[in-house]
PDB file of N, CA and C in Angstrom:
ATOM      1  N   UNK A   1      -6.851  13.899 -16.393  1.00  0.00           N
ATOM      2  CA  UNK A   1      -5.985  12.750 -16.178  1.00  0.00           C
ATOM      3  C   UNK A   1      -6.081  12.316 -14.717  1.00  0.00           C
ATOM      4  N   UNK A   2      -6.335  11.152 -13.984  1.00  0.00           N
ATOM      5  CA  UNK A   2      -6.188  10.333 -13.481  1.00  0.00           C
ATOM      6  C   UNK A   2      -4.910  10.539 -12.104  1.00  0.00           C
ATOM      7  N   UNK A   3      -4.577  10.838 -10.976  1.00  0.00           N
ATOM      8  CA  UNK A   3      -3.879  11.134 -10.196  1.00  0.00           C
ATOM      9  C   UNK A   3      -3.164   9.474 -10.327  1.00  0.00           C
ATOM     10  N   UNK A   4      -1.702   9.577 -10.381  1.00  0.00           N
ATOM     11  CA  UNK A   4      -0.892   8.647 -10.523  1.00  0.00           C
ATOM     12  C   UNK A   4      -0.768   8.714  -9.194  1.00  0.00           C
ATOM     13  N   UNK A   5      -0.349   7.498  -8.523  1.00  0.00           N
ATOM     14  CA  UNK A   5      -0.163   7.320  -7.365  1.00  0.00           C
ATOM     15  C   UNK A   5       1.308   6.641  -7.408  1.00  0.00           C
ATOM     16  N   UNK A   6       2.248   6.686  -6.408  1.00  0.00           N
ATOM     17  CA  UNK A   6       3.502   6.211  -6.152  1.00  0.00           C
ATOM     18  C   UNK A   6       3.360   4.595  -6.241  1.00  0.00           C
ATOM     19  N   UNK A   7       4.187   3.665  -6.777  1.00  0.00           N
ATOM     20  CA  UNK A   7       3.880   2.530  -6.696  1.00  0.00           C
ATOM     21  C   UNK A   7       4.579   2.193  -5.299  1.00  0.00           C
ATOM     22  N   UNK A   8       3.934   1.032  -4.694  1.00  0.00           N
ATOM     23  CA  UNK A   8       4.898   0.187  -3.727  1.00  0.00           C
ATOM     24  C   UNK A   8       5.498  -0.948  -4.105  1.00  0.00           C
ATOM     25  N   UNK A   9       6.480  -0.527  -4.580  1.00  0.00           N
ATOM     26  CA  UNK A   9       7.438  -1.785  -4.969  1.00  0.00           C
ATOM     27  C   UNK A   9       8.359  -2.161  -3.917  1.00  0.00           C
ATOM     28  N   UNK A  10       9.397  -3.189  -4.596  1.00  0.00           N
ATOM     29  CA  UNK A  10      10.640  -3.677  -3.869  1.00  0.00           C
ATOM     30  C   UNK A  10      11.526  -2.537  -3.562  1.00  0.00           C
ATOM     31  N   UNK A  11      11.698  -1.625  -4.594  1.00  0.00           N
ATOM     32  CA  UNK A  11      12.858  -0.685  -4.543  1.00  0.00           C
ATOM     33  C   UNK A  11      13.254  -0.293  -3.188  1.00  0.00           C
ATOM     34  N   UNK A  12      14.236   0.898  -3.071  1.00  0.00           N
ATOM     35  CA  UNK A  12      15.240   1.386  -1.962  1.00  0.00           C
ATOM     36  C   UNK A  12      14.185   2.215  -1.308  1.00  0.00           C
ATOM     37  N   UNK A  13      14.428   2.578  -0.376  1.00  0.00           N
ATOM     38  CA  UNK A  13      13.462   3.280   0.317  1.00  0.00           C
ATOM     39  C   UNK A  13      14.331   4.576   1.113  1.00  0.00           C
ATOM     40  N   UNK A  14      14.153   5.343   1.451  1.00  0.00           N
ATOM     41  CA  UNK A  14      15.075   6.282   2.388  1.00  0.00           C
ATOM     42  C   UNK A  14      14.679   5.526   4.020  1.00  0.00           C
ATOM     43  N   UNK A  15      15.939   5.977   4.607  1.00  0.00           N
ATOM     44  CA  UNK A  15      16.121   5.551   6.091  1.00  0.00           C
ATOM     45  C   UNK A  15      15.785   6.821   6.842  1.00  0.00           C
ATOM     46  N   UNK A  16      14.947   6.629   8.085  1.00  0.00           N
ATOM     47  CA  UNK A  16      14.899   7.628   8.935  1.00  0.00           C
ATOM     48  C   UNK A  16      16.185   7.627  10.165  1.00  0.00           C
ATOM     49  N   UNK A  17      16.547   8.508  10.583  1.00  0.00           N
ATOM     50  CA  UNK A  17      17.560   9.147  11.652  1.00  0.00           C
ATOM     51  C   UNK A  17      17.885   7.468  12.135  1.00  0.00           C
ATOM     52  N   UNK A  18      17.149   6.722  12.695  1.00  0.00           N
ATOM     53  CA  UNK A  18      17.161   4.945  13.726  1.00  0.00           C
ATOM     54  C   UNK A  18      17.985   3.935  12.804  1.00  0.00           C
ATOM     55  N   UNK A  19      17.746   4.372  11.411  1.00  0.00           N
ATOM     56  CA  UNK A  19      18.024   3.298  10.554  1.00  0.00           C
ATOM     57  C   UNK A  19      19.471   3.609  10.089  1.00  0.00           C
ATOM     58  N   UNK A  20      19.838   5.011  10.074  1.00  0.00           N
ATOM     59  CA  UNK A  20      20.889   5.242   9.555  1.00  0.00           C
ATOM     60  C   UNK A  20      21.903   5.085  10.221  1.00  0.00           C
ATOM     61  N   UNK A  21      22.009   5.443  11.616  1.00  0.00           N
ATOM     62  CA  UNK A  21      22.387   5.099  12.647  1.00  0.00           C
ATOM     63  C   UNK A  21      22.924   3.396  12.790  1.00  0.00           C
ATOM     64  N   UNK A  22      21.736   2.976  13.053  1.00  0.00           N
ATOM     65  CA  UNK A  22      22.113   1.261  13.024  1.00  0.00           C
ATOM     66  C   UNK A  22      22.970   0.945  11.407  1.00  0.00           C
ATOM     67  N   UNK A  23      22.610   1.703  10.184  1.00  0.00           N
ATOM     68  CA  UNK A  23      23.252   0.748   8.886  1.00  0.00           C
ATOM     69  C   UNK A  23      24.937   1.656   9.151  1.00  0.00           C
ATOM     70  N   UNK A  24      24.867   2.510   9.846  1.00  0.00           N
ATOM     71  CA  UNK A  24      26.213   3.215   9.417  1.00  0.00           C
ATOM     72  C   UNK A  24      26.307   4.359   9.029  1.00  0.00           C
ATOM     73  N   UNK A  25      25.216   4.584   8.713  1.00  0.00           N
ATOM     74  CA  UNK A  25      25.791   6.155   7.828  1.00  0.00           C
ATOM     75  C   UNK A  25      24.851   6.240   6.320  1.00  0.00           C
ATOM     76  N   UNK A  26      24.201   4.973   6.189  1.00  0.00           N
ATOM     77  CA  UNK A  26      23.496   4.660   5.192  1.00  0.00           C
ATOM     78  C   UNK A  26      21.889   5.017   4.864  1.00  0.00           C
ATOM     79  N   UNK A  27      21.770   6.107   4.200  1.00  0.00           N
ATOM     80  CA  UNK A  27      20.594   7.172   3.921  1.00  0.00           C
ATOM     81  C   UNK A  27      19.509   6.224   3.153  1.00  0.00           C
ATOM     82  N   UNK A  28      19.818   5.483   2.290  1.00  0.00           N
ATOM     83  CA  UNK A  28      18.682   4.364   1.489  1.00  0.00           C
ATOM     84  C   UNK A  28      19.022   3.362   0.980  1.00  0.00           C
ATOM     85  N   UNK A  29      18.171   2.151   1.468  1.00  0.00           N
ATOM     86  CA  UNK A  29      18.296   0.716   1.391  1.00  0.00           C
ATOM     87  C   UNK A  29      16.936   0.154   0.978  1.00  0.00           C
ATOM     88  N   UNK A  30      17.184  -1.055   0.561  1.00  0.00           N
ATOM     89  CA  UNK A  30      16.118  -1.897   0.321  1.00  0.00           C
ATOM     90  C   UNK A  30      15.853  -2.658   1.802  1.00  0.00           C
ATOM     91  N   UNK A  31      14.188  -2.188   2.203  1.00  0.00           N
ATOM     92  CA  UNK A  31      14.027  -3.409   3.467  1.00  0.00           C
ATOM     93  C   UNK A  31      14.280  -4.278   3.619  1.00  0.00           C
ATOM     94  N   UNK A  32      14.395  -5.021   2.273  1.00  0.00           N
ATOM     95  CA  UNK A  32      14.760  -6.482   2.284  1.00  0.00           C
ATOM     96  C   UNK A  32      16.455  -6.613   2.792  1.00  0.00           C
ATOM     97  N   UNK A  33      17.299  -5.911   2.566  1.00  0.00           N
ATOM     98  CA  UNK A  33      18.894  -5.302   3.260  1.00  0.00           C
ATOM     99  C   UNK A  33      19.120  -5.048   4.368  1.00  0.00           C
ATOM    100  N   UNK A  34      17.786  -4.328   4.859  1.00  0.00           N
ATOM    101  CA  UNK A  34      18.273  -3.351   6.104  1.00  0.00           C
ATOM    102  C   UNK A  34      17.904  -4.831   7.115  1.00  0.00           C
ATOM    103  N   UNK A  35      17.143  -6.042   6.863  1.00  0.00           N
ATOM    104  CA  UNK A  35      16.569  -7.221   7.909  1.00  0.00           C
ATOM    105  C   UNK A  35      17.752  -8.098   7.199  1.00  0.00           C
ATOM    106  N   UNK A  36      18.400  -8.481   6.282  1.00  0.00           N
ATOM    107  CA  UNK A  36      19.285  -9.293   6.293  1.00  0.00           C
ATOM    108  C   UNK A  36      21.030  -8.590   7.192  1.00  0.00           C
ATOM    109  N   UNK A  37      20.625  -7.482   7.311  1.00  0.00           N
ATOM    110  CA  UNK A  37      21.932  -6.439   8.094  1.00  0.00           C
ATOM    111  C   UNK A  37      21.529  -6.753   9.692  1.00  0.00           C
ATOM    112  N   UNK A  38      20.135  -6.736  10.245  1.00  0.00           N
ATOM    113  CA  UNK A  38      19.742  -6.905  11.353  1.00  0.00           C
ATOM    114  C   UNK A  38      20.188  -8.398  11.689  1.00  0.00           C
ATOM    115  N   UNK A  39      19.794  -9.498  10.818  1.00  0.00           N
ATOM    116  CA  UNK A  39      20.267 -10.685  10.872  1.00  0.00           C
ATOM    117  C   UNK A  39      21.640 -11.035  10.970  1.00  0.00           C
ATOM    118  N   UNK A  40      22.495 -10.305  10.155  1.00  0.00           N
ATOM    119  CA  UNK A  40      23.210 -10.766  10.256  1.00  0.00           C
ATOM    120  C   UNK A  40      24.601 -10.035  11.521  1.00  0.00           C
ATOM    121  N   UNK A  41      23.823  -9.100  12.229  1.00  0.00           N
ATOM    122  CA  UNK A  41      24.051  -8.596  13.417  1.00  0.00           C
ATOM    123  C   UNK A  41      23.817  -9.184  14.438  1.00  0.00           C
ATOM    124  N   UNK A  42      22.877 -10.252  14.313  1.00  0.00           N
ATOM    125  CA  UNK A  42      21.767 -10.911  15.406  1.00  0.00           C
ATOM    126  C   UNK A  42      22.646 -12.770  15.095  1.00  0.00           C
ATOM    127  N   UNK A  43      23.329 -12.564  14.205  1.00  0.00           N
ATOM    128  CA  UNK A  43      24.029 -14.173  14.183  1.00  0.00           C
ATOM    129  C   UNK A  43      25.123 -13.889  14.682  1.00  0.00           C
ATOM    130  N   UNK A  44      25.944 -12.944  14.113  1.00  0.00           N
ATOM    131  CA  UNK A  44      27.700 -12.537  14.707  1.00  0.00           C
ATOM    132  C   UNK A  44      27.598 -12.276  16.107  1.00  0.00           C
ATOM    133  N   UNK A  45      26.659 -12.011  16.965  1.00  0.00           N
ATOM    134  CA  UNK A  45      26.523 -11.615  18.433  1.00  0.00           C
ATOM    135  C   UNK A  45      25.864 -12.600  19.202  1.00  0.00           C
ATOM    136  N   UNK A  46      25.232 -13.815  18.761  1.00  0.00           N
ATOM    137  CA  UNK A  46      24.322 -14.859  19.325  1.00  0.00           C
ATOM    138  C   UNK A  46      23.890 -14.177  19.965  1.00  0.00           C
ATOM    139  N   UNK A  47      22.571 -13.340  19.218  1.00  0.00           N
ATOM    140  CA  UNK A  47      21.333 -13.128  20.213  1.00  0.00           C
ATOM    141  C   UNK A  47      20.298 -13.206  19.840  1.00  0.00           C
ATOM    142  N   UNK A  48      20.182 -14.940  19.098  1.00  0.00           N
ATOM    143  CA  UNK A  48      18.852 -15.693  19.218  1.00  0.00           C
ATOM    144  C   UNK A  48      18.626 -15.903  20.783  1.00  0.00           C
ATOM    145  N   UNK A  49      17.539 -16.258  21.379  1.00  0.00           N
ATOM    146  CA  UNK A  49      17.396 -16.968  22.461  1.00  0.00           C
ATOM    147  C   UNK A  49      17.576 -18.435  22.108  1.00  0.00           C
ATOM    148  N   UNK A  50      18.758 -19.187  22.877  1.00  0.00           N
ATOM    149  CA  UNK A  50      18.484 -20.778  22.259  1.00  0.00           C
ATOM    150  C   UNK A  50      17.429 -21.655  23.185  1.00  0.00           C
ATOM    151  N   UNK A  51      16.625 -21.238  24.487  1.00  0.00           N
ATOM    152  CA  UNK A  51      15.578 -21.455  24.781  1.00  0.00           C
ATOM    153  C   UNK A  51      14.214 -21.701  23.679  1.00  0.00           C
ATOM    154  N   UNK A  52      13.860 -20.286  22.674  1.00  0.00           N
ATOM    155  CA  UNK A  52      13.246 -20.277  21.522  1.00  0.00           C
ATOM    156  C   UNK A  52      13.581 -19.232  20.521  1.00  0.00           C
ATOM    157  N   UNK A  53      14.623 -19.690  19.668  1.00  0.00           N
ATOM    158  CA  UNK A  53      14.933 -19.430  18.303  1.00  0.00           C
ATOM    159  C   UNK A  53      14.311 -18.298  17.909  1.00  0.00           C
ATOM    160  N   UNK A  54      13.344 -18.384  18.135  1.00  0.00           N
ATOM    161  CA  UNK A  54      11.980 -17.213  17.483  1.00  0.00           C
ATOM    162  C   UNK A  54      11.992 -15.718  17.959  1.00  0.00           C
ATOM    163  N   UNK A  55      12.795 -15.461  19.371  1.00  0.00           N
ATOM    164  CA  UNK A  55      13.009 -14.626  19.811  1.00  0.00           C
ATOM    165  C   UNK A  55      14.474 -14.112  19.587  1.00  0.00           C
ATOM    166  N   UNK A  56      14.367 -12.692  19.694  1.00  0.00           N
ATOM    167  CA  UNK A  56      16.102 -12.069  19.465  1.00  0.00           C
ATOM    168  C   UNK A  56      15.935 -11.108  20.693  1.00  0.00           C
ATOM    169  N   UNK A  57      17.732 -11.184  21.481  1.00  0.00           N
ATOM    170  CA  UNK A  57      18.008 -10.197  22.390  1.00  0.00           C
ATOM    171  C   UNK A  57      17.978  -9.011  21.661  1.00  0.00           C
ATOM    172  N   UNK A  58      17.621  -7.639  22.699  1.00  0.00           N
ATOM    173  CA  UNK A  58      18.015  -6.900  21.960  1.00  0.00           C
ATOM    174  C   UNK A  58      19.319  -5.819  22.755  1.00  0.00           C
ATOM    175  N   UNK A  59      20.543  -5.888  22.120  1.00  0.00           N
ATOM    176  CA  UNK A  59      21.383  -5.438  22.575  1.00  0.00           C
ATOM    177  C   UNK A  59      21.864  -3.722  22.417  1.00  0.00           C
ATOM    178  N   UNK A  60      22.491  -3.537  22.533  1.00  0.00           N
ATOM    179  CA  UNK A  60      22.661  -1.931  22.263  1.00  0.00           C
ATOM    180  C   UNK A  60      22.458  -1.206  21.173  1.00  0.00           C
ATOM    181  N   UNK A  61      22.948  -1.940  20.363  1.00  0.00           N
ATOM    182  CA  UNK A  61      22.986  -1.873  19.018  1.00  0.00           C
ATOM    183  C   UNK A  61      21.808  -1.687  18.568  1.00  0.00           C
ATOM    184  N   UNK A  62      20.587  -3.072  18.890  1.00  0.00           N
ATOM    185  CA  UNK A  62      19.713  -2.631  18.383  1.00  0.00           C
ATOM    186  C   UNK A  62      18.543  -1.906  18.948  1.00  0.00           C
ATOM    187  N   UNK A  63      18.892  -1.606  20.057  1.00  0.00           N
ATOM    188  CA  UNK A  63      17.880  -0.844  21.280  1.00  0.00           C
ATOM    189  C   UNK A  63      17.457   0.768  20.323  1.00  0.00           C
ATOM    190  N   UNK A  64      18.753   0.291  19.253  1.00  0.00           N
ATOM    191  CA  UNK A  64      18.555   2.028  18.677  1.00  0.00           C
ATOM    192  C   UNK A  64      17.062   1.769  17.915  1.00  0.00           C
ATOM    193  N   UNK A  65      16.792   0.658  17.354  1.00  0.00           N
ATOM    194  CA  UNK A  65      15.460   0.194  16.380  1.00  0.00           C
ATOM    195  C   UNK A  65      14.312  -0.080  17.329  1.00  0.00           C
ATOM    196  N   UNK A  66      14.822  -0.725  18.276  1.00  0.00           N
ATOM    197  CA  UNK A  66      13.653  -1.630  19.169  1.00  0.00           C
ATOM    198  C   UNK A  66      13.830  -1.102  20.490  1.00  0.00           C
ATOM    199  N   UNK A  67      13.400   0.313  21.285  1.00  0.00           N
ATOM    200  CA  UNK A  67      13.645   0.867  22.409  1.00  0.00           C
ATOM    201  C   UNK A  67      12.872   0.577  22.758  1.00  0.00           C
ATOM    202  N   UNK A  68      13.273   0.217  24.795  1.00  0.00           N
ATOM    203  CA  UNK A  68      11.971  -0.298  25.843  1.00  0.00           C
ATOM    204  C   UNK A  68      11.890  -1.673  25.852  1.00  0.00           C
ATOM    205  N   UNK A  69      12.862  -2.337  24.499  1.00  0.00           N
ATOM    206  CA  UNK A  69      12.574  -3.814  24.804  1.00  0.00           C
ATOM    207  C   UNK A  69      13.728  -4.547  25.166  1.00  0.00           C
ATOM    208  N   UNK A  70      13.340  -6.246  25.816  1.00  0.00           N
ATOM    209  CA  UNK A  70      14.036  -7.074  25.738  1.00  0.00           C
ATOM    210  C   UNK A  70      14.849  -7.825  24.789  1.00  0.00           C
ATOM    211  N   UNK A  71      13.712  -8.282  24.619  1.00  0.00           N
ATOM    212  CA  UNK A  71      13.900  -8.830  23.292  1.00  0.00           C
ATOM    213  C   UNK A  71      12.806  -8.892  22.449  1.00  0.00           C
ATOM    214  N   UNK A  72      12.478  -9.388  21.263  1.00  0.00           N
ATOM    215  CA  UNK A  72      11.384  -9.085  19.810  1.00  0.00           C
ATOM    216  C   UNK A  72      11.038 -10.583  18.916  1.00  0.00           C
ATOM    217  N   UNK A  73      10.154 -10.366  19.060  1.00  0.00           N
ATOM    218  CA  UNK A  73       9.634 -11.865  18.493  1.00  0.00           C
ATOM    219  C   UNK A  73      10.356 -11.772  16.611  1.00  0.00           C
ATOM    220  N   UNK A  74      10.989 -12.298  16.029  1.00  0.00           N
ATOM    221  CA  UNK A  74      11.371 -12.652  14.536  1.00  0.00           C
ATOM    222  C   UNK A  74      10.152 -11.797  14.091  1.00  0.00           C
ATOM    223  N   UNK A  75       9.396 -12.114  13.962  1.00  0.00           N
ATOM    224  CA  UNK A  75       7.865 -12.136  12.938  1.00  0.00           C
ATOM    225  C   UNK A  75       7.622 -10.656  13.393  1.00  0.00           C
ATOM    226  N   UNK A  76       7.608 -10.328  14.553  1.00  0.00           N
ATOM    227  CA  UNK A  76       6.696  -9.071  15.108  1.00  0.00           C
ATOM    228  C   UNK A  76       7.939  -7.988  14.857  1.00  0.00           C
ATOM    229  N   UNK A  77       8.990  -8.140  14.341  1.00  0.00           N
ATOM    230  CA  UNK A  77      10.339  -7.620  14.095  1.00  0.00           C
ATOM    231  C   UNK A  77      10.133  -6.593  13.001  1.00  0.00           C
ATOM    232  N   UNK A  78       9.839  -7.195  11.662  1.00  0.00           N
ATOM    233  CA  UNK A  78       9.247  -6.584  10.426  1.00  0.00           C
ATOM    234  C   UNK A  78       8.320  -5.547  10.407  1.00  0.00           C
ATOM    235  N   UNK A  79       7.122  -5.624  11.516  1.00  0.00           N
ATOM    236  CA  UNK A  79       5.715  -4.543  11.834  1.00  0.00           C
ATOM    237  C   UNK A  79       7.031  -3.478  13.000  1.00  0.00           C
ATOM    238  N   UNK A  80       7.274  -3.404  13.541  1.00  0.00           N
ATOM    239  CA  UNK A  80       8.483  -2.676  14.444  1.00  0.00           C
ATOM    240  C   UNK A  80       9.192  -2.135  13.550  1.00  0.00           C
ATOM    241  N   UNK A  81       9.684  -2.649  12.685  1.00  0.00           N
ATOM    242  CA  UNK A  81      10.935  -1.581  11.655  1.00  0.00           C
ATOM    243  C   UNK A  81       9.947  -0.893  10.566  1.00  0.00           C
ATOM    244  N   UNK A  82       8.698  -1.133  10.214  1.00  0.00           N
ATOM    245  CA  UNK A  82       8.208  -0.050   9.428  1.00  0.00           C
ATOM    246  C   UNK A  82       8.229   1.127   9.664  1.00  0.00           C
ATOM    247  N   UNK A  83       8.338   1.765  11.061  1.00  0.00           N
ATOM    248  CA  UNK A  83       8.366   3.164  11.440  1.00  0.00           C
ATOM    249  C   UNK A  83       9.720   3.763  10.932  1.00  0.00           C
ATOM    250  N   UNK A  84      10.410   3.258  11.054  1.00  0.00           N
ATOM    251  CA  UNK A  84      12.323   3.581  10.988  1.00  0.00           C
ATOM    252  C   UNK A  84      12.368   3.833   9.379  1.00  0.00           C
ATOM    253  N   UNK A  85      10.795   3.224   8.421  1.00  0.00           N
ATOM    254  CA  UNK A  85      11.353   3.780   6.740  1.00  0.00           C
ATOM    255  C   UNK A  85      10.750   4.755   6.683  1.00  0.00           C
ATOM    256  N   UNK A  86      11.443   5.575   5.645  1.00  0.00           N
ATOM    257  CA  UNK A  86      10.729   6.960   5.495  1.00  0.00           C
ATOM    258  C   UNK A  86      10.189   6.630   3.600  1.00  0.00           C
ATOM    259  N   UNK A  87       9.831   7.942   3.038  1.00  0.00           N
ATOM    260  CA  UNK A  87       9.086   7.295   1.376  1.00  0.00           C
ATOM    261  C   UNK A  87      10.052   6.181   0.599  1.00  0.00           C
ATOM    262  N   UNK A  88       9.955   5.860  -0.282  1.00  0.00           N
ATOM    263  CA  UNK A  88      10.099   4.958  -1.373  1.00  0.00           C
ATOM    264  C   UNK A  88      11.075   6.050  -2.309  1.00  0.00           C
ATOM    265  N   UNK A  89      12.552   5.573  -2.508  1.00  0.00           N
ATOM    266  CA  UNK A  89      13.039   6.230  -3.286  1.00  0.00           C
ATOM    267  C   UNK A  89      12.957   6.617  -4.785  1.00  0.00           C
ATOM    268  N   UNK A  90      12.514   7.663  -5.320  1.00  0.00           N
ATOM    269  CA  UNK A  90      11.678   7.906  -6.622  1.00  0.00           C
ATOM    270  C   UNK A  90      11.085   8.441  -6.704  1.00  0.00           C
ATOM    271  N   UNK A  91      10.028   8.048  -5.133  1.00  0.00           N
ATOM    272  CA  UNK A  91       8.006   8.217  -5.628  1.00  0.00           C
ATOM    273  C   UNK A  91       7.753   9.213  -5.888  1.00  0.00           C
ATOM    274  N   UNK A  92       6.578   9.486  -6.641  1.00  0.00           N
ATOM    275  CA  UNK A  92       6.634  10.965  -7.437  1.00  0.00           C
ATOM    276  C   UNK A  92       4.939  10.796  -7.679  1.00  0.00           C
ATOM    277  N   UNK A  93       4.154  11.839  -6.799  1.00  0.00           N
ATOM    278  CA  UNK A  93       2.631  11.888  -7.439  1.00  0.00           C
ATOM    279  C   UNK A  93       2.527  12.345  -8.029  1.00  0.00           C
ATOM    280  N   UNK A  94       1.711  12.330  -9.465  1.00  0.00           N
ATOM    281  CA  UNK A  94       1.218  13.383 -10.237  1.00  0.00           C
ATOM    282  C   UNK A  94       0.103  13.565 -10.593  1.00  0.00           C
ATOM    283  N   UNK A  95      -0.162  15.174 -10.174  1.00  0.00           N
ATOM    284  CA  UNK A  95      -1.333  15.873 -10.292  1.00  0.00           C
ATOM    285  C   UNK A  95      -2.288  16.027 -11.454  1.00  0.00           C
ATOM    286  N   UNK A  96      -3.570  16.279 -10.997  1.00  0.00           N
ATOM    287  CA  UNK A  96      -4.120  16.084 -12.767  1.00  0.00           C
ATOM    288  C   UNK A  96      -3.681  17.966 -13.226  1.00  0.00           C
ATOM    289  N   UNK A  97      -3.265  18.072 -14.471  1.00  0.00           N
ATOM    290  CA  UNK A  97      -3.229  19.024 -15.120  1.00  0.00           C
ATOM    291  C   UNK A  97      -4.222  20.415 -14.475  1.00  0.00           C
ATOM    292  N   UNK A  98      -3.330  21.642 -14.560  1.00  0.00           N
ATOM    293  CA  UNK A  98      -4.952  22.663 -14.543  1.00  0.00           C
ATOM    294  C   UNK A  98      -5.362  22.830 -15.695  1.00  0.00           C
ATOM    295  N   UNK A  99      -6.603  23.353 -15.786  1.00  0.00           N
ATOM    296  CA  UNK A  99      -7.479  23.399 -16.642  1.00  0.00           C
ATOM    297  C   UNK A  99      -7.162  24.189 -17.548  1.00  0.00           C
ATOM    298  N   UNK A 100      -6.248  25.143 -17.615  1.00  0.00           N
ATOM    299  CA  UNK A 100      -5.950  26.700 -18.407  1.00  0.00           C
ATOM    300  C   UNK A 100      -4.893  25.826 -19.321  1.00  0.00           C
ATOM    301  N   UNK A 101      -4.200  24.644 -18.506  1.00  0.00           N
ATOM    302  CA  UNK A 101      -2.756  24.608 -19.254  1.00  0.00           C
ATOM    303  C   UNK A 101      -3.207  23.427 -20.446  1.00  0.00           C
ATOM    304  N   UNK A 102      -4.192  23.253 -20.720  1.00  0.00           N
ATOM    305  CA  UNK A 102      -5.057  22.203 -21.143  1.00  0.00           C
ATOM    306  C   UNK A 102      -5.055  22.271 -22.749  1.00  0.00           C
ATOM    307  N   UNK A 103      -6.134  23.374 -22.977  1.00  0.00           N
ATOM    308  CA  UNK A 103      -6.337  23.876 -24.149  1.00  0.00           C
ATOM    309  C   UNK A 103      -5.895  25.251 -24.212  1.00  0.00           C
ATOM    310  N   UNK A 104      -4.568  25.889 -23.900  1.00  0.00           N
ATOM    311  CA  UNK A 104      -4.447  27.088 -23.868  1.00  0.00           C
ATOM    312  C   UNK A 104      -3.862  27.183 -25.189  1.00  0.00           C
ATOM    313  N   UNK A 105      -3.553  26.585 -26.565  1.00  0.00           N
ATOM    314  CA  UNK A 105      -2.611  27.244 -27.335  1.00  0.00           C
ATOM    315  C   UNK A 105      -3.448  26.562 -28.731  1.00  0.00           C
ATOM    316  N   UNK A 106      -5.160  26.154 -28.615  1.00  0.00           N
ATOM    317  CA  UNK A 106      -5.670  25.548 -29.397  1.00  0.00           C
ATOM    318  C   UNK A 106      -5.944  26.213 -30.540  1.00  0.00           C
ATOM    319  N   UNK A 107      -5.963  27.401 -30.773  1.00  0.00           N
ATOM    320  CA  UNK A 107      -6.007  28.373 -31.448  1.00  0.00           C
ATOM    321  C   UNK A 107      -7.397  28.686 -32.213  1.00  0.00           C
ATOM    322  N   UNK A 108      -8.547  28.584 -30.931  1.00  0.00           N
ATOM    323  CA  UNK A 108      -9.934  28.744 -31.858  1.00  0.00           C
ATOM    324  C   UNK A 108     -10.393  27.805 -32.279  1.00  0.00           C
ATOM    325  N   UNK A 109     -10.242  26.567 -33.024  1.00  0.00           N
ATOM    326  CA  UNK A 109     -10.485  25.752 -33.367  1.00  0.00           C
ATOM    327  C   UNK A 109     -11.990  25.926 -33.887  1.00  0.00           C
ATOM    328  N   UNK A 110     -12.587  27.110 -34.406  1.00  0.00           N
ATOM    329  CA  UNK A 110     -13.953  26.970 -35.087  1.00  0.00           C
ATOM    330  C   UNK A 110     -14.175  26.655 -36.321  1.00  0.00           C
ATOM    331  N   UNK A 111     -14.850  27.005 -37.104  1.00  0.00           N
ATOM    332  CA  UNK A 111     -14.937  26.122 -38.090  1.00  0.00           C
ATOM    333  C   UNK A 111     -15.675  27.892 -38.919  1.00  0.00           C
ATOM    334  N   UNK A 112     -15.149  28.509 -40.466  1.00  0.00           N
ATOM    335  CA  UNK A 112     -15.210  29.589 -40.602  1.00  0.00           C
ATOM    336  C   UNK A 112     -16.452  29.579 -41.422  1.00  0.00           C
TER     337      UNK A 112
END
């Protein structure tokens, strides 16, 4: 059999130590959650730049995600928080069978 591989879907993902921190206390989220939580941290505090929109301050809060910086381009925001997920909640590889556990109970199968 064929090694199943984990799919990458939408689903929840586990948070590493940065993420849990910033959501609260919150062990697994959907990425798509954890950037509308960043957003909507980044609207209640006005820290778009209104110079260019495209950029976000980064304040204490989120210095915990984005350390060393000023501020973070929108776009380049998403490649930056991939480190902070840890696996895909679920994922599960599976191995091909051993060989013993295969045909172990075939019982001879010859022909008399």
């Amino acid at each position: 059999a064929p090694v199943k591989k984990a799919s990458k879907g939408w689903g929840e993902t586990y948070l590493k130590p940065s993420l849990v921190e910033f959501t609260g206390g919150l062990t697994q989220m959907k990425r798509s959650d954890v950037v509308k939580m960043i957003w909507a941290h980044v609207k209640a505090n006005d820290l778009q730049d209104p110079k260019d929109k495209r950029h976000i301050f980064v304040d204490d809060r989120l210095k915990i995600l984005f350390p060393g910086k000023k501020r973070i381009h929108m776009f380049s925001m998403n490649k930056d928080l991939s480190k902070h997920f840890g696996e895909r909640v679920g994922s599960v590889v599976y191995d091909e069978p051993a060989e013993d556990d295969e045909e172990e109970e075939s019982g001879g199968g010859g022909t008399e």
